[in-house]
C-alpha atoms as a PDB file:
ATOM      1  CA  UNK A   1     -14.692  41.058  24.184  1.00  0.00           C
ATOM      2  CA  UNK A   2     -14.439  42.579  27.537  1.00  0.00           C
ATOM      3  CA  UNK A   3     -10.458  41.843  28.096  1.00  0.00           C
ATOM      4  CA  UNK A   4     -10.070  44.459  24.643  1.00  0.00           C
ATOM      5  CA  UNK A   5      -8.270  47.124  25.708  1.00  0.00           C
ATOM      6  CA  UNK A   6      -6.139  50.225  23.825  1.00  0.00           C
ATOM      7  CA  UNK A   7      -3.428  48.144  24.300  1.00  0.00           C
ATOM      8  CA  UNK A   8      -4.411  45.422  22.549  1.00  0.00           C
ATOM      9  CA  UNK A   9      -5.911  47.491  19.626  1.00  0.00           C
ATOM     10  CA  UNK A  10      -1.992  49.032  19.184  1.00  0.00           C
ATOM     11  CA  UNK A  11      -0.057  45.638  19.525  1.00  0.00           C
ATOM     12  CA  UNK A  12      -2.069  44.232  16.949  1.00  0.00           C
ATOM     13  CA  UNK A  13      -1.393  46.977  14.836  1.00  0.00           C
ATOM     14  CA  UNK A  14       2.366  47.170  15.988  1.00  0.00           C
ATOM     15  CA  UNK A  15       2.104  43.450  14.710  1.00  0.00           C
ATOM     16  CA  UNK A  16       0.665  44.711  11.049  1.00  0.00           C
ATOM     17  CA  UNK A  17       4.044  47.313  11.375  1.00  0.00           C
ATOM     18  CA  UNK A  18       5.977  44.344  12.029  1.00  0.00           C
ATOM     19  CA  UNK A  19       4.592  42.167   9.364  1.00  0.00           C
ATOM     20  CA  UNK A  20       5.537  44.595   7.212  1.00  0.00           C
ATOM     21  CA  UNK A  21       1.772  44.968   5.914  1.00  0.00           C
ATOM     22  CA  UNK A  22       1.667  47.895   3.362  1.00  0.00           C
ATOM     23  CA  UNK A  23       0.093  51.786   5.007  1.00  0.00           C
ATOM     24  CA  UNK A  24      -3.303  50.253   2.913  1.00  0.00           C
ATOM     25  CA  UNK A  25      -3.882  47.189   4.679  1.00  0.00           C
ATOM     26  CA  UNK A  26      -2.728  48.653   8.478  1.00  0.00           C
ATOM     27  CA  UNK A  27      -5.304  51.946   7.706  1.00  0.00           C
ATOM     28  CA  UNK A  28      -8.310  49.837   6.378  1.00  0.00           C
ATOM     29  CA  UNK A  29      -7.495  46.620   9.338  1.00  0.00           C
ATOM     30  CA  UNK A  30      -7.223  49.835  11.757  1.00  0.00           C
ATOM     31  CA  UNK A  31     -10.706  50.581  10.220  1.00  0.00           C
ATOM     32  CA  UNK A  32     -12.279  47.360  10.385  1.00  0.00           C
ATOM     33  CA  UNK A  33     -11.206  46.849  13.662  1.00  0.00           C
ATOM     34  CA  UNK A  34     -12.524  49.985  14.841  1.00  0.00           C
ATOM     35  CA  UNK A  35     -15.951  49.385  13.434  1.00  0.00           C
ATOM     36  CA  UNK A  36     -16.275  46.001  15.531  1.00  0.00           C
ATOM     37  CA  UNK A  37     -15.549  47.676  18.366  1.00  0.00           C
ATOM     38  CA  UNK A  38     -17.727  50.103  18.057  1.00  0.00           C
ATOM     39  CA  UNK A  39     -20.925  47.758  17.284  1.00  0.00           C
ATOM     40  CA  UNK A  40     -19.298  45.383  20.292  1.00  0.00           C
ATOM     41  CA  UNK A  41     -19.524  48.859  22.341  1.00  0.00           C
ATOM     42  CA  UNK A  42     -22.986  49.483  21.432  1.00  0.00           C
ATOM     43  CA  UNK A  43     -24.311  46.098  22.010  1.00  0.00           C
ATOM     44  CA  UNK A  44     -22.905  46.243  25.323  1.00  0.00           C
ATOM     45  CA  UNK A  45     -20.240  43.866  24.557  1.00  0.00           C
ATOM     46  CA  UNK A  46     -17.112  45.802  25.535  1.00  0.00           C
ATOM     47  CA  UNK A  47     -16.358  49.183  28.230  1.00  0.00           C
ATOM     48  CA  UNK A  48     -17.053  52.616  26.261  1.00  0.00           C
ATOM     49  CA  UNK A  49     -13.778  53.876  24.540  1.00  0.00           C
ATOM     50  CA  UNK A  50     -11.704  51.311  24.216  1.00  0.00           C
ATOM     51  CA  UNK A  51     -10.165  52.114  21.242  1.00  0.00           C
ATOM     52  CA  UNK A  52      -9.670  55.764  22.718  1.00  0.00           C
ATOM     53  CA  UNK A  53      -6.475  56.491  21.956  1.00  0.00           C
ATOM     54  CA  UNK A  54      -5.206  54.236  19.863  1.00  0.00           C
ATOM     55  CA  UNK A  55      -3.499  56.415  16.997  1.00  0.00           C
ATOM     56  CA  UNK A  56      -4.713  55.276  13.793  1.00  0.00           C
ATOM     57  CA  UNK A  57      -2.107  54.408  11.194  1.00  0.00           C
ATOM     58  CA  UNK A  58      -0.581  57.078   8.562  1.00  0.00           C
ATOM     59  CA  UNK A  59      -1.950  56.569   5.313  1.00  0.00           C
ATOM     60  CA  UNK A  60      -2.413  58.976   2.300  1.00  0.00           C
ATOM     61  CA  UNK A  61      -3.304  57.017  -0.897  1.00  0.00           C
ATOM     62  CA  UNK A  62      -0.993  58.504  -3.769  1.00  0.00           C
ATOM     63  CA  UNK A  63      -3.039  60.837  -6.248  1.00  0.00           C
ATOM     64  CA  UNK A  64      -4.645  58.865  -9.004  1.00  0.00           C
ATOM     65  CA  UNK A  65      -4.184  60.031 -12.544  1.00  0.00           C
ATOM     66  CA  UNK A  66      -6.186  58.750 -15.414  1.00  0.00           C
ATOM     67  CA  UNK A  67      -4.128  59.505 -18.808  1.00  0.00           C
ATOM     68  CA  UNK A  68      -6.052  61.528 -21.628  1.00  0.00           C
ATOM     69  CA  UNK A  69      -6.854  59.731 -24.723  1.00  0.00           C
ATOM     70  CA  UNK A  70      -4.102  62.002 -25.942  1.00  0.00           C
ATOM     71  CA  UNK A  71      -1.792  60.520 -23.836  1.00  0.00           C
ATOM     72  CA  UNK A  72      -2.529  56.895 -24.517  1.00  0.00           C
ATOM     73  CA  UNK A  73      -2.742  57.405 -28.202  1.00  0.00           C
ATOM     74  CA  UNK A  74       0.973  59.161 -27.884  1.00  0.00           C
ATOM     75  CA  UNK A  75       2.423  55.405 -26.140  1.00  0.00           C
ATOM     76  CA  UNK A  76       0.039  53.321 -28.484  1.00  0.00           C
ATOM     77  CA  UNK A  77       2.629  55.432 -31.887  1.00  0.00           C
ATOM     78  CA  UNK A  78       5.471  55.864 -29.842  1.00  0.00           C
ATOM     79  CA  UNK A  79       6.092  53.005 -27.084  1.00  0.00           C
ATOM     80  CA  UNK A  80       7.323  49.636 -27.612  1.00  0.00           C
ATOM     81  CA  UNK A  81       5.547  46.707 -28.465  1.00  0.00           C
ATOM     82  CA  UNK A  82       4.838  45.506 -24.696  1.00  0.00           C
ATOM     83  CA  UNK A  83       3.847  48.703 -23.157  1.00  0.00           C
ATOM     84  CA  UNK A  84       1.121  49.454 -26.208  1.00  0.00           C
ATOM     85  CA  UNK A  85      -0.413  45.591 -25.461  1.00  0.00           C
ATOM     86  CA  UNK A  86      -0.260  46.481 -22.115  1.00  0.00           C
ATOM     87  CA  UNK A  87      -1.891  49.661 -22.618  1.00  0.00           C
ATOM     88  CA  UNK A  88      -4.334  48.349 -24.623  1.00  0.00           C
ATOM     89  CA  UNK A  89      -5.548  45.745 -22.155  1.00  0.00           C
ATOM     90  CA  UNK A  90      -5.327  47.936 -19.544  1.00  0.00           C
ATOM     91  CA  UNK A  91      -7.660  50.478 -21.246  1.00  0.00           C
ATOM     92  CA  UNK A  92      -9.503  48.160 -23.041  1.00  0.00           C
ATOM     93  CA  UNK A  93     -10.315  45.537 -20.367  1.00  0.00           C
ATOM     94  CA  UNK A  94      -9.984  47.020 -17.071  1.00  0.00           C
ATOM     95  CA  UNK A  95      -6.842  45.311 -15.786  1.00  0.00           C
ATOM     96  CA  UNK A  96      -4.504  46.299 -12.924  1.00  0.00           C
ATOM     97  CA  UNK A  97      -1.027  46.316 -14.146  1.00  0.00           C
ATOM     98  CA  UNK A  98      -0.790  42.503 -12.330  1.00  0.00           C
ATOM     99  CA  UNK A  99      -3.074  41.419 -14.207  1.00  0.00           C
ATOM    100  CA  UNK A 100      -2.167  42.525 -17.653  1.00  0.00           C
ATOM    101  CA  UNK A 101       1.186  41.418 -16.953  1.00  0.00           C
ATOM    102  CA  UNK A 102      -0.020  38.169 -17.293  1.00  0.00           C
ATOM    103  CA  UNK A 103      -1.877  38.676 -20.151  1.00  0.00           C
ATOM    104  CA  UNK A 104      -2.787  35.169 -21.831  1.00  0.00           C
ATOM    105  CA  UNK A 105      -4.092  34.431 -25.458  1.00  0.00           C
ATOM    106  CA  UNK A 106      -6.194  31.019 -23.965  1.00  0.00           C
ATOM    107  CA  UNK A 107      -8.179  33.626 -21.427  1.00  0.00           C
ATOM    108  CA  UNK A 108      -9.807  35.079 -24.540  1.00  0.00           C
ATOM    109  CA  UNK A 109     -13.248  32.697 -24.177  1.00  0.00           C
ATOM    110  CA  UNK A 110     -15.170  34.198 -26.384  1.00  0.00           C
ATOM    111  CA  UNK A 111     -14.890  37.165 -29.466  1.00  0.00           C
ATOM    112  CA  UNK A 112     -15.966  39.665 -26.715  1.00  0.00           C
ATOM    113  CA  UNK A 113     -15.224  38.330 -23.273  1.00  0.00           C
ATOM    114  CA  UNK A 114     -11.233  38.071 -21.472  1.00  0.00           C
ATOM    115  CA  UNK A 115     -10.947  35.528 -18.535  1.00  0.00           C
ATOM    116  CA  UNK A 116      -8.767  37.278 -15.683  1.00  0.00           C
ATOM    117  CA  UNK A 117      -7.245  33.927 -14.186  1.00  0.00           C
ATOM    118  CA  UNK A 118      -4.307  35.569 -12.566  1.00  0.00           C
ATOM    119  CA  UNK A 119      -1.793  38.196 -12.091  1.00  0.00           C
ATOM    120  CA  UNK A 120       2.069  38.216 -12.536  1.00  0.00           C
ATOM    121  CA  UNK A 121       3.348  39.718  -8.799  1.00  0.00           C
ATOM    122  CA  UNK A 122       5.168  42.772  -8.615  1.00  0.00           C
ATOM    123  CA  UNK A 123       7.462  41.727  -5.705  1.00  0.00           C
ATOM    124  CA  UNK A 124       8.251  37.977  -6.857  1.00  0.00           C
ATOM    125  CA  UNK A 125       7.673  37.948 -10.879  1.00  0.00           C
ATOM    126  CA  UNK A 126       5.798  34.765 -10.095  1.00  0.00           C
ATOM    127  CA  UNK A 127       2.392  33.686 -11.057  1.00  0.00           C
ATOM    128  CA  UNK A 128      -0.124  34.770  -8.360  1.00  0.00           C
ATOM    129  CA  UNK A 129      -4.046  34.324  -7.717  1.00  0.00           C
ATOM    130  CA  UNK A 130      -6.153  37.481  -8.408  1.00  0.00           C
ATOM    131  CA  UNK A 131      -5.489  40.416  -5.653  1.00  0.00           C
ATOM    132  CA  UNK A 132      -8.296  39.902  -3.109  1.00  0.00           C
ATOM    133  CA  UNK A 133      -9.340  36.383  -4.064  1.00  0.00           C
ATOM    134  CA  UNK A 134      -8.343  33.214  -3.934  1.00  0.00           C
ATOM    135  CA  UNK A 135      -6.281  30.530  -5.890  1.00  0.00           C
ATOM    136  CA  UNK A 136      -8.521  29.918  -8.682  1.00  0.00           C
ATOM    137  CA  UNK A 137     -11.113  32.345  -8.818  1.00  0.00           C
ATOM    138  CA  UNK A 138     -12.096  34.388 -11.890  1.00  0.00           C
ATOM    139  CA  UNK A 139     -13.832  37.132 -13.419  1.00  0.00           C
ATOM    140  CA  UNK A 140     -14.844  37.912 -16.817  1.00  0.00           C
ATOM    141  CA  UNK A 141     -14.757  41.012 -18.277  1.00  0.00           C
ATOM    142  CA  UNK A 142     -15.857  42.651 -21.540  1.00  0.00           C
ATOM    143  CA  UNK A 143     -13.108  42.402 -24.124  1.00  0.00           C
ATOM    144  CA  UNK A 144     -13.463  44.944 -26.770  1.00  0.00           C
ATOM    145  CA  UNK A 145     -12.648  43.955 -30.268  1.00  0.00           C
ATOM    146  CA  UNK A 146      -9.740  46.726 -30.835  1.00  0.00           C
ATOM    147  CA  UNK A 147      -8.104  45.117 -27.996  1.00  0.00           C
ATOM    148  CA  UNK A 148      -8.448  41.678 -28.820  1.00  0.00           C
ATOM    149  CA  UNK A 149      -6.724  42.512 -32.153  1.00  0.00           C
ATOM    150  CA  UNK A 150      -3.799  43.850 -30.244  1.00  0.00           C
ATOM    151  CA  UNK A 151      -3.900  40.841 -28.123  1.00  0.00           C
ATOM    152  CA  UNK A 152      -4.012  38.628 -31.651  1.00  0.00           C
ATOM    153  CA  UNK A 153      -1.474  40.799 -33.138  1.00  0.00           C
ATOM    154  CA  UNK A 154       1.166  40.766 -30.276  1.00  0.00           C
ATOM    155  CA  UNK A 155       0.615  37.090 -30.691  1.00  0.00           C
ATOM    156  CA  UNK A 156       1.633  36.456 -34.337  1.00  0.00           C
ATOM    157  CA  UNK A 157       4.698  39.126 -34.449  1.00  0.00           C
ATOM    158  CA  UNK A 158       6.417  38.018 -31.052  1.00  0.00           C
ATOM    159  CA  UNK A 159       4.407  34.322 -30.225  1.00  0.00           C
ATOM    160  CA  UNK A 160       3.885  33.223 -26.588  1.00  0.00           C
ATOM    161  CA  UNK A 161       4.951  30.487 -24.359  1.00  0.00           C
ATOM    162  CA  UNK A 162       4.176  26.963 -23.841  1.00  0.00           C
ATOM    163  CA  UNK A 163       1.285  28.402 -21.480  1.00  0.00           C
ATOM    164  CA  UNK A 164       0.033  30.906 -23.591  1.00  0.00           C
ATOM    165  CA  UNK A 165       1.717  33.672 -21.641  1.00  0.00           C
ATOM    166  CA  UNK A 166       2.465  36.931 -24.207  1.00  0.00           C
ATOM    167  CA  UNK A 167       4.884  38.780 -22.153  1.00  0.00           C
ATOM    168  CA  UNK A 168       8.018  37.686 -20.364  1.00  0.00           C
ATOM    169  CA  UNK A 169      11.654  38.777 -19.399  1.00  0.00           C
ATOM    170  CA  UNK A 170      15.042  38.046 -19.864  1.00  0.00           C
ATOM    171  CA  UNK A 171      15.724  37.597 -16.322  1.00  0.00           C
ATOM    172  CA  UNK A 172      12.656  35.603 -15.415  1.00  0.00           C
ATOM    173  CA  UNK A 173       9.583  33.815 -17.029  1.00  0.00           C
ATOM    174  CA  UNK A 174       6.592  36.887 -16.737  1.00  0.00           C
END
């Protein structure tokens, strides 16, 4: 811990640049890091300051929006048939976009409970493990019955895959 210096604090986060690790990631590592440091610091551990100076990275989360009730009842009359499931899973369940894009009628366990298994990824299309977890990990979440009638009723008028998979593309499988 004593060999830490500033300069080591901004390669490594030169190396997150580098990496090509999203503004997210660099800010909170940038804010993990710094927290070490500081209880290294206080323990005695490290020299004061040594991550004086370092310039934190740039990072202003966009503005979240919730939409209105209003709103989501307009795309549940108006939208097609994926974006109303996936509005309805979304709002119903909880789901990140990821994760109801690989929405799945065998993750329905129960009348009232969804199994999250995975999420379809935005940069590959591919099947990927939960953001934050690992391969294989799970949650459950409440499944309200008005969405797993959508879920049913996607189902019948459109079918799924050998998997169970609802939605998919014409260029690629999810």
């Amino acid at each position: 811990m004593n060999t830490f210096t500033p300069r080591v604090a901004e390669s490594f986060l030169l190396g997150l640049e580098r990496e090509r690790a999203s503004a997210s990631v660099q800010s909170r590592s940038f804010q993990t890091l710094r927290a070490v440091l500081r209880a290294a610091e206080q323990q005695g551990a490290t020299a004061p300051g040594v991550m004086k100076g370092v310039t934190p990275p740039r990072y202003t989360p966009d503005r979240v929006t919730i939409p209105s009730f209003e709103e989501l009842s307009r795309v549940r009359e108006h939208g097609d048939a994926e974006v109303k499931l996936l509005v309805d899973i979304m709002s119903g369940c909880g789901l990140r976009t990821a994760e109801a894009c690989a929405v799945n009628i065998n993750n329905i366990v129960a009348d009232d409970v969804y199994r999250v298994t995975e999420q379809i990824s935005c940069k590959s299309g591919v099947r990927a493990p939960l953001k934050h977890r690992s391969k294989g990990d799970i949650r459950e979440v409440p499944l309200p019955d008005k969405t797993r009638q959508s879920i049913l009723r996607y189902a019948e008028d459109f079918g799924i895959d050998e998997d169970g998979f609802l939605l998919n593309t014409t260029r690629d499988n999810y």
